[in-house]
C-alpha atoms as a PDB file:
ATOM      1  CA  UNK A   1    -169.329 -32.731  79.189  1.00  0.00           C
ATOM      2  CA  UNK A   2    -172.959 -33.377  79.525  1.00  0.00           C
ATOM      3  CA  UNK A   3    -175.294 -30.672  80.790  1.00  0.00           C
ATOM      4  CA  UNK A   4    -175.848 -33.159  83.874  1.00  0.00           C
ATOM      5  CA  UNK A   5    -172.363 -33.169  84.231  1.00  0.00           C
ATOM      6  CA  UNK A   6    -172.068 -29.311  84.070  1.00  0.00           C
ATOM      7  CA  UNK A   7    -174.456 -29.028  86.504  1.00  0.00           C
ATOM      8  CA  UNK A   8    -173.330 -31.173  89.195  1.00  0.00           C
ATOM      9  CA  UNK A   9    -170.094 -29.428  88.836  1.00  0.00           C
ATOM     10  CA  UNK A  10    -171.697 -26.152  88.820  1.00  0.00           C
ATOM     11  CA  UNK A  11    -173.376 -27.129  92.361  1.00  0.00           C
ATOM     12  CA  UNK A  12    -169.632 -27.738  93.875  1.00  0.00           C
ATOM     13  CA  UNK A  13    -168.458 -24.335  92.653  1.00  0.00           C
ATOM     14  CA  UNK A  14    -171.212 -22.079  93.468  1.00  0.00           C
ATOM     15  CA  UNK A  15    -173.123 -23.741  96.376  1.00  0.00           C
ATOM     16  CA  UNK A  16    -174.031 -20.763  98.615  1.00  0.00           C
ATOM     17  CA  UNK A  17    -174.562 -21.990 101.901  1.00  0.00           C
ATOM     18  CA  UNK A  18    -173.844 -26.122 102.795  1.00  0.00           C
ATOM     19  CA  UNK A  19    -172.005 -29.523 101.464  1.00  0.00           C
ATOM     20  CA  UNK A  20    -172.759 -32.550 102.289  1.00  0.00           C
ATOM     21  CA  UNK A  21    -171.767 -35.665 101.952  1.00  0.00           C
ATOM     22  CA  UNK A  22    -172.941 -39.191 103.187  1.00  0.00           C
ATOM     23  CA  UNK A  23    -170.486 -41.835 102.630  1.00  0.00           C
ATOM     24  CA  UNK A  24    -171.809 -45.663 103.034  1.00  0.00           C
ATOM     25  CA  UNK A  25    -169.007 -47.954 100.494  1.00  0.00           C
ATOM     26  CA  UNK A  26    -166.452 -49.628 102.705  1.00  0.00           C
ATOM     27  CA  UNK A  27    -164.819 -49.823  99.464  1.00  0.00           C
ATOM     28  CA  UNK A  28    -164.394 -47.322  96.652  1.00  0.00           C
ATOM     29  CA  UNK A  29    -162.439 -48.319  93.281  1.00  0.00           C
ATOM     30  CA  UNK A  30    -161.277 -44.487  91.856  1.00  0.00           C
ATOM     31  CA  UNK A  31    -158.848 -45.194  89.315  1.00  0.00           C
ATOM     32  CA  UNK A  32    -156.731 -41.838  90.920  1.00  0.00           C
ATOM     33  CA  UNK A  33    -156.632 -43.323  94.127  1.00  0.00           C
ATOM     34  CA  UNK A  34    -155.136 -47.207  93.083  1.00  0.00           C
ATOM     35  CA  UNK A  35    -151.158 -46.169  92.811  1.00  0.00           C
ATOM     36  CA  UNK A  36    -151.947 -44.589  96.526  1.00  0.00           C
ATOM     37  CA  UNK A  37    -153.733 -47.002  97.740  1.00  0.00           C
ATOM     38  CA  UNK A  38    -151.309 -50.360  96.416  1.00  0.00           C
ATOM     39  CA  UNK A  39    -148.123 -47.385  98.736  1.00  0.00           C
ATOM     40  CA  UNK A  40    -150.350 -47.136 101.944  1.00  0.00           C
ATOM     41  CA  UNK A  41    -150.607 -51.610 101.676  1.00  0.00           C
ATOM     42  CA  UNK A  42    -147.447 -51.531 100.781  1.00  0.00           C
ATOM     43  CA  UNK A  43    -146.372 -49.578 104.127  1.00  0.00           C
ATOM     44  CA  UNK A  44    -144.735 -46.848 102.067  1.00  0.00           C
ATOM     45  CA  UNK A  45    -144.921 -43.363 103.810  1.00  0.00           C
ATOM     46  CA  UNK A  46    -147.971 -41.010 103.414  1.00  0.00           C
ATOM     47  CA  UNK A  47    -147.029 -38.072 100.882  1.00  0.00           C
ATOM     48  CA  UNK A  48    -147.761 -34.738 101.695  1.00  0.00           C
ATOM     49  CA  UNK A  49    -150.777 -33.839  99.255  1.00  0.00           C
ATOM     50  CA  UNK A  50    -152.335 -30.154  98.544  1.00  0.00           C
ATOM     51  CA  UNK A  51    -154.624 -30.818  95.046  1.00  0.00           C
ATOM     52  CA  UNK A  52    -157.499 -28.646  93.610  1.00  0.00           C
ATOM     53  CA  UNK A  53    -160.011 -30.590  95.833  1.00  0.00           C
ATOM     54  CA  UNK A  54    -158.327 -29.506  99.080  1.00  0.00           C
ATOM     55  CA  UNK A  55    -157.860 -26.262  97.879  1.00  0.00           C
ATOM     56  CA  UNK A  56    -161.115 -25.361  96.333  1.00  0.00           C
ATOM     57  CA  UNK A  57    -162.448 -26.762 100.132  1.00  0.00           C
ATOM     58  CA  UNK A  58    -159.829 -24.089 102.093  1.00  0.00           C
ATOM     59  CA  UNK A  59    -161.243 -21.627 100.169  1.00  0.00           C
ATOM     60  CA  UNK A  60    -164.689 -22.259 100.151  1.00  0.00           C
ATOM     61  CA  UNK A  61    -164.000 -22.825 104.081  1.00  0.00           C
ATOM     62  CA  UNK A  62    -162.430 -19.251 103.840  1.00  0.00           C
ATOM     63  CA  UNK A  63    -165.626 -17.773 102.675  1.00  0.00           C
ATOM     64  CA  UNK A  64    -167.951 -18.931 105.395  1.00  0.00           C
ATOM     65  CA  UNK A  65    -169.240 -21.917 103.624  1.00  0.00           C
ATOM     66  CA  UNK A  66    -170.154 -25.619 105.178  1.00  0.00           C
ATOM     67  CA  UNK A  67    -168.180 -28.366 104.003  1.00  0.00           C
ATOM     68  CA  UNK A  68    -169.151 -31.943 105.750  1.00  0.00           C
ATOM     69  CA  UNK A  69    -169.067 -35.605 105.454  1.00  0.00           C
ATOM     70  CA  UNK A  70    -170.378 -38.219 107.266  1.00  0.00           C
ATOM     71  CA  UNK A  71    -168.230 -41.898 106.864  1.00  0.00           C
ATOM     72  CA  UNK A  72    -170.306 -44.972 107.680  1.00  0.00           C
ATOM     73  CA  UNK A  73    -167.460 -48.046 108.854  1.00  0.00           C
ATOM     74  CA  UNK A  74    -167.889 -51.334 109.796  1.00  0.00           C
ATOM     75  CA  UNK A  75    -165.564 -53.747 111.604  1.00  0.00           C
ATOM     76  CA  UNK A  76    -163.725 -55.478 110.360  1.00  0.00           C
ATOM     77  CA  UNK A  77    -162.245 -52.376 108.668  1.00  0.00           C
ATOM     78  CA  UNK A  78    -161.693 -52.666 104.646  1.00  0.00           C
ATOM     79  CA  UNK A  79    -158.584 -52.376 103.342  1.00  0.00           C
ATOM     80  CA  UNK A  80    -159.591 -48.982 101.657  1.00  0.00           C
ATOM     81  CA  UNK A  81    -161.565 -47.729 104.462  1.00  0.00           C
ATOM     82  CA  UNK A  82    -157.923 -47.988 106.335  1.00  0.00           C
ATOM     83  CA  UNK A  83    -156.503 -46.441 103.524  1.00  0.00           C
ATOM     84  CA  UNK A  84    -159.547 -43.088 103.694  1.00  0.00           C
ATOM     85  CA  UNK A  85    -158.799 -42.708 107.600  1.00  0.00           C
ATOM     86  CA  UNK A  86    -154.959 -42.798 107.223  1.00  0.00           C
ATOM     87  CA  UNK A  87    -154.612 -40.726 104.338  1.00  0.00           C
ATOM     88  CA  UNK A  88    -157.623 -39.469 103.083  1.00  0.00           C
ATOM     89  CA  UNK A  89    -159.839 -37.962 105.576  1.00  0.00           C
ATOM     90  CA  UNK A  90    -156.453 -36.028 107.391  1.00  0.00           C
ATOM     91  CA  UNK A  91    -156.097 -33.949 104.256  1.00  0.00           C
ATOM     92  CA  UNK A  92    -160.203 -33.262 103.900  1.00  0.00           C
ATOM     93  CA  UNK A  93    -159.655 -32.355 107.634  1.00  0.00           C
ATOM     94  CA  UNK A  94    -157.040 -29.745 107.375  1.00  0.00           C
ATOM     95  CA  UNK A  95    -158.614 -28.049 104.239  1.00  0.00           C
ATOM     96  CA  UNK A  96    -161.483 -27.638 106.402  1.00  0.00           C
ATOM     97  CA  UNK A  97    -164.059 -30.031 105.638  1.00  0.00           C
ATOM     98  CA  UNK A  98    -165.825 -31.596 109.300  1.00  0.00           C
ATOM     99  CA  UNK A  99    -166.035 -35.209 108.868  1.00  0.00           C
ATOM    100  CA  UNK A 100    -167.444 -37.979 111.153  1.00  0.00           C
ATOM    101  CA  UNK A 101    -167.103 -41.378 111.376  1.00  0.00           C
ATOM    102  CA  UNK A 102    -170.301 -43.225 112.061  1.00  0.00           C
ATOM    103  CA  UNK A 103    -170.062 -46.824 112.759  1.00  0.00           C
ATOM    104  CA  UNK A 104    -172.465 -49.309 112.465  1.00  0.00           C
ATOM    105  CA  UNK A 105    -171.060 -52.252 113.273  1.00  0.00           C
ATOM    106  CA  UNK A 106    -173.245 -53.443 116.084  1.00  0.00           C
ATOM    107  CA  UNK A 107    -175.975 -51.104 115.169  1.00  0.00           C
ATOM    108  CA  UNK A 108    -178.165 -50.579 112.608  1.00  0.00           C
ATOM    109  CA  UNK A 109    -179.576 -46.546 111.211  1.00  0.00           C
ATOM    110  CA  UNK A 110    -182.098 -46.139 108.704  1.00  0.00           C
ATOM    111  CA  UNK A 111    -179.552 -44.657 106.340  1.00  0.00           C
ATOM    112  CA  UNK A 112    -179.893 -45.023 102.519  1.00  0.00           C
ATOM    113  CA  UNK A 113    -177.723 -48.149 100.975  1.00  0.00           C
ATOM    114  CA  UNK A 114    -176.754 -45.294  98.512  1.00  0.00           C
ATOM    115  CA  UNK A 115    -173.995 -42.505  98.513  1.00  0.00           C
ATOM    116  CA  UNK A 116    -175.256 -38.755  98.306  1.00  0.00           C
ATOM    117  CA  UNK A 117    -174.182 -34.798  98.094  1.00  0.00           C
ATOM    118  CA  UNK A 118    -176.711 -32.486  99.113  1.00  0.00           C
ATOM    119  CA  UNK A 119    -175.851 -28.851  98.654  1.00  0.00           C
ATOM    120  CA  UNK A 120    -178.365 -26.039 100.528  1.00  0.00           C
ATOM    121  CA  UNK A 121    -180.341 -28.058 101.618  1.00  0.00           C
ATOM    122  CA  UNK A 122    -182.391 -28.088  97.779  1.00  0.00           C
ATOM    123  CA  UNK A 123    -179.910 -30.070  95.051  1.00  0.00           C
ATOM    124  CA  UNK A 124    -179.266 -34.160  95.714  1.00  0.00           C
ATOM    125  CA  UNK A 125    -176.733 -36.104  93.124  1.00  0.00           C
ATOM    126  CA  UNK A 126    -176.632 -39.698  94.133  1.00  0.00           C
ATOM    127  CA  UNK A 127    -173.756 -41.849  93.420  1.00  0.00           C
ATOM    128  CA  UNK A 128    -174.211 -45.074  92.255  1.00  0.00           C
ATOM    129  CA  UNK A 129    -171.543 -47.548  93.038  1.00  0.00           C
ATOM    130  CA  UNK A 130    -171.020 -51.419  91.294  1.00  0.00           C
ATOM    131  CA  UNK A 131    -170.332 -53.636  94.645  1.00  0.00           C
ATOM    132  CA  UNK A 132    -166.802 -53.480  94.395  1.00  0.00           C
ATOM    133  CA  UNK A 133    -167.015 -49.625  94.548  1.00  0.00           C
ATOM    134  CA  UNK A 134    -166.985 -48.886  91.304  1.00  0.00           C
ATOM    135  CA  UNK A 135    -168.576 -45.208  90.263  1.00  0.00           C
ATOM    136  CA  UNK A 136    -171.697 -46.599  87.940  1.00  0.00           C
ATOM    137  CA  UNK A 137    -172.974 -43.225  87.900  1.00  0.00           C
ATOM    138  CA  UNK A 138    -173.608 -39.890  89.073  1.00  0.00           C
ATOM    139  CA  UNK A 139    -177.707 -38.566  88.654  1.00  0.00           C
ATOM    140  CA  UNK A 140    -178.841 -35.287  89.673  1.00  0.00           C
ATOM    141  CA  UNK A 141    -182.367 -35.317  91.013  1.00  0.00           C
ATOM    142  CA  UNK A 142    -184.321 -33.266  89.365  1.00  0.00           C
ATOM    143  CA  UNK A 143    -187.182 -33.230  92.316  1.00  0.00           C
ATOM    144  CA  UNK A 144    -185.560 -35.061  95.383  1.00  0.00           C
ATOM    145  CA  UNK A 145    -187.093 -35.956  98.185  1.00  0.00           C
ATOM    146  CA  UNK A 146    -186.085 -32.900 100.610  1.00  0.00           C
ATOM    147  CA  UNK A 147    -187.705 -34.095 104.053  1.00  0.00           C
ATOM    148  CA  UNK A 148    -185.720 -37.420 103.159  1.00  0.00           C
ATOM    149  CA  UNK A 149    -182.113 -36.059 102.101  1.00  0.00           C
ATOM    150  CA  UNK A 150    -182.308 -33.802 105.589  1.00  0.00           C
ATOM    151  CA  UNK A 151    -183.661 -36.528 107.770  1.00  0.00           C
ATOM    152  CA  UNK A 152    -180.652 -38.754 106.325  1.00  0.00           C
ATOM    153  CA  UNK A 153    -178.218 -36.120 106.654  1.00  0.00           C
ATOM    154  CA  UNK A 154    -179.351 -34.963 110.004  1.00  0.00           C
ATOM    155  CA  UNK A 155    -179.288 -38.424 111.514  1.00  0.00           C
ATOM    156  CA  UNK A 156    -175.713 -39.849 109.729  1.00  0.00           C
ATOM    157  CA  UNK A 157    -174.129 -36.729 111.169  1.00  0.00           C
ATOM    158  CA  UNK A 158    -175.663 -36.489 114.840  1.00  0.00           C
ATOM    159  CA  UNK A 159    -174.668 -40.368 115.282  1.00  0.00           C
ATOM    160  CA  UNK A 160    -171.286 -39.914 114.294  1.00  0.00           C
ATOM    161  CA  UNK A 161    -168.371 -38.885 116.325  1.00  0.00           C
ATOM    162  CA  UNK A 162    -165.780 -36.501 114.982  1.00  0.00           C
ATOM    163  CA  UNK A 163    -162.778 -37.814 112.835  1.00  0.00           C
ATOM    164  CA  UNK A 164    -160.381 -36.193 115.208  1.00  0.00           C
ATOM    165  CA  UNK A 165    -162.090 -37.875 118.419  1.00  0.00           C
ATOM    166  CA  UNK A 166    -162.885 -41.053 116.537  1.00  0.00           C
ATOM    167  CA  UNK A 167    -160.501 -43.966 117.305  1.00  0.00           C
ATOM    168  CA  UNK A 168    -160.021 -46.564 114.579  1.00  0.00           C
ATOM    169  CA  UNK A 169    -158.236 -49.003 116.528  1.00  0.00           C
ATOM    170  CA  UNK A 170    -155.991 -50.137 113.619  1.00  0.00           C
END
């Protein structure tokens, strides 16, 4: 594992405080994700799912900790962005991560065209996605722009409306 990599998996385990993510693909190509993906088109019923991720979240939860996403969706909904709200997002929910849904579809936000973590409000790793939602890379910033990661962060999150209020209309 690289040291970048050992760091950016260091900030997931021992962030102190706050998590955050911004999500802005309508489309994301994990290679874990394809066999569920090809069942939800397929119409198959949802499985009942408890991995590491949702369990490193309940406990983290557990402890006091922030855990929080913000979705951007546009309309026409993407196949995979279906696929996130249906089956995805739920199981993030009930672990204990807050999520919102912010959608721009007739409505613009100056939001970044990238995706980003941001834990206590100090460490930024910025994904880097291909267009068809491919992970390119992930780059811990050695001196981000603070100011700029909370502004971002601040507004994706106070324009969004709670996943469990939100109403896909799907």
């Amino acid at each position: 594992m690289s040291s970048d990599a050992e760091k950016i998996s260091a900030l997931f385990r021992d962030f102190e405080v706050s998590a955050f993510r911004l999500e802005v693909q309508q489309t994301y190509r994990i290679p874990a994700e394809q066999e569920r993906l090809a069942n939800f088109l397929a119409g198959q019923a949802k499985p009942v799912r408890d991995t590491s991720w949702h369990q490193n979240v309940a406990a983290k939860v557990a402890s006091g900790k922030d855990m929080r996403r913000a979705k951007i969706v546009r309309r026409p909904l993407t196949d995979y962005t279906r696929f996130l709200i249906a089956w995805g997002i739920p199981d993030n929910v009930r672990a204990g991560e807050r999520y919102r849904i912010v959608d721009l579809t007739d409505r613009q936000l100056d939001l970044p065209e990238h995706d980003f973590w941001f834990f206590d409000d100090k460490s930024v790793v910025v994904l880097d996605f291909a267009p068809d939602g491919t992970l390119r890379n992930r780059e811990l910033f050695d001196k981000p722009d603070l100011g700029q990661y909370r502004y971002w962060r601040d507004l994706a999150w106070s324009n969004g409306i709670s996943f469990d209020e939100w109403d896909a209309g799907t």
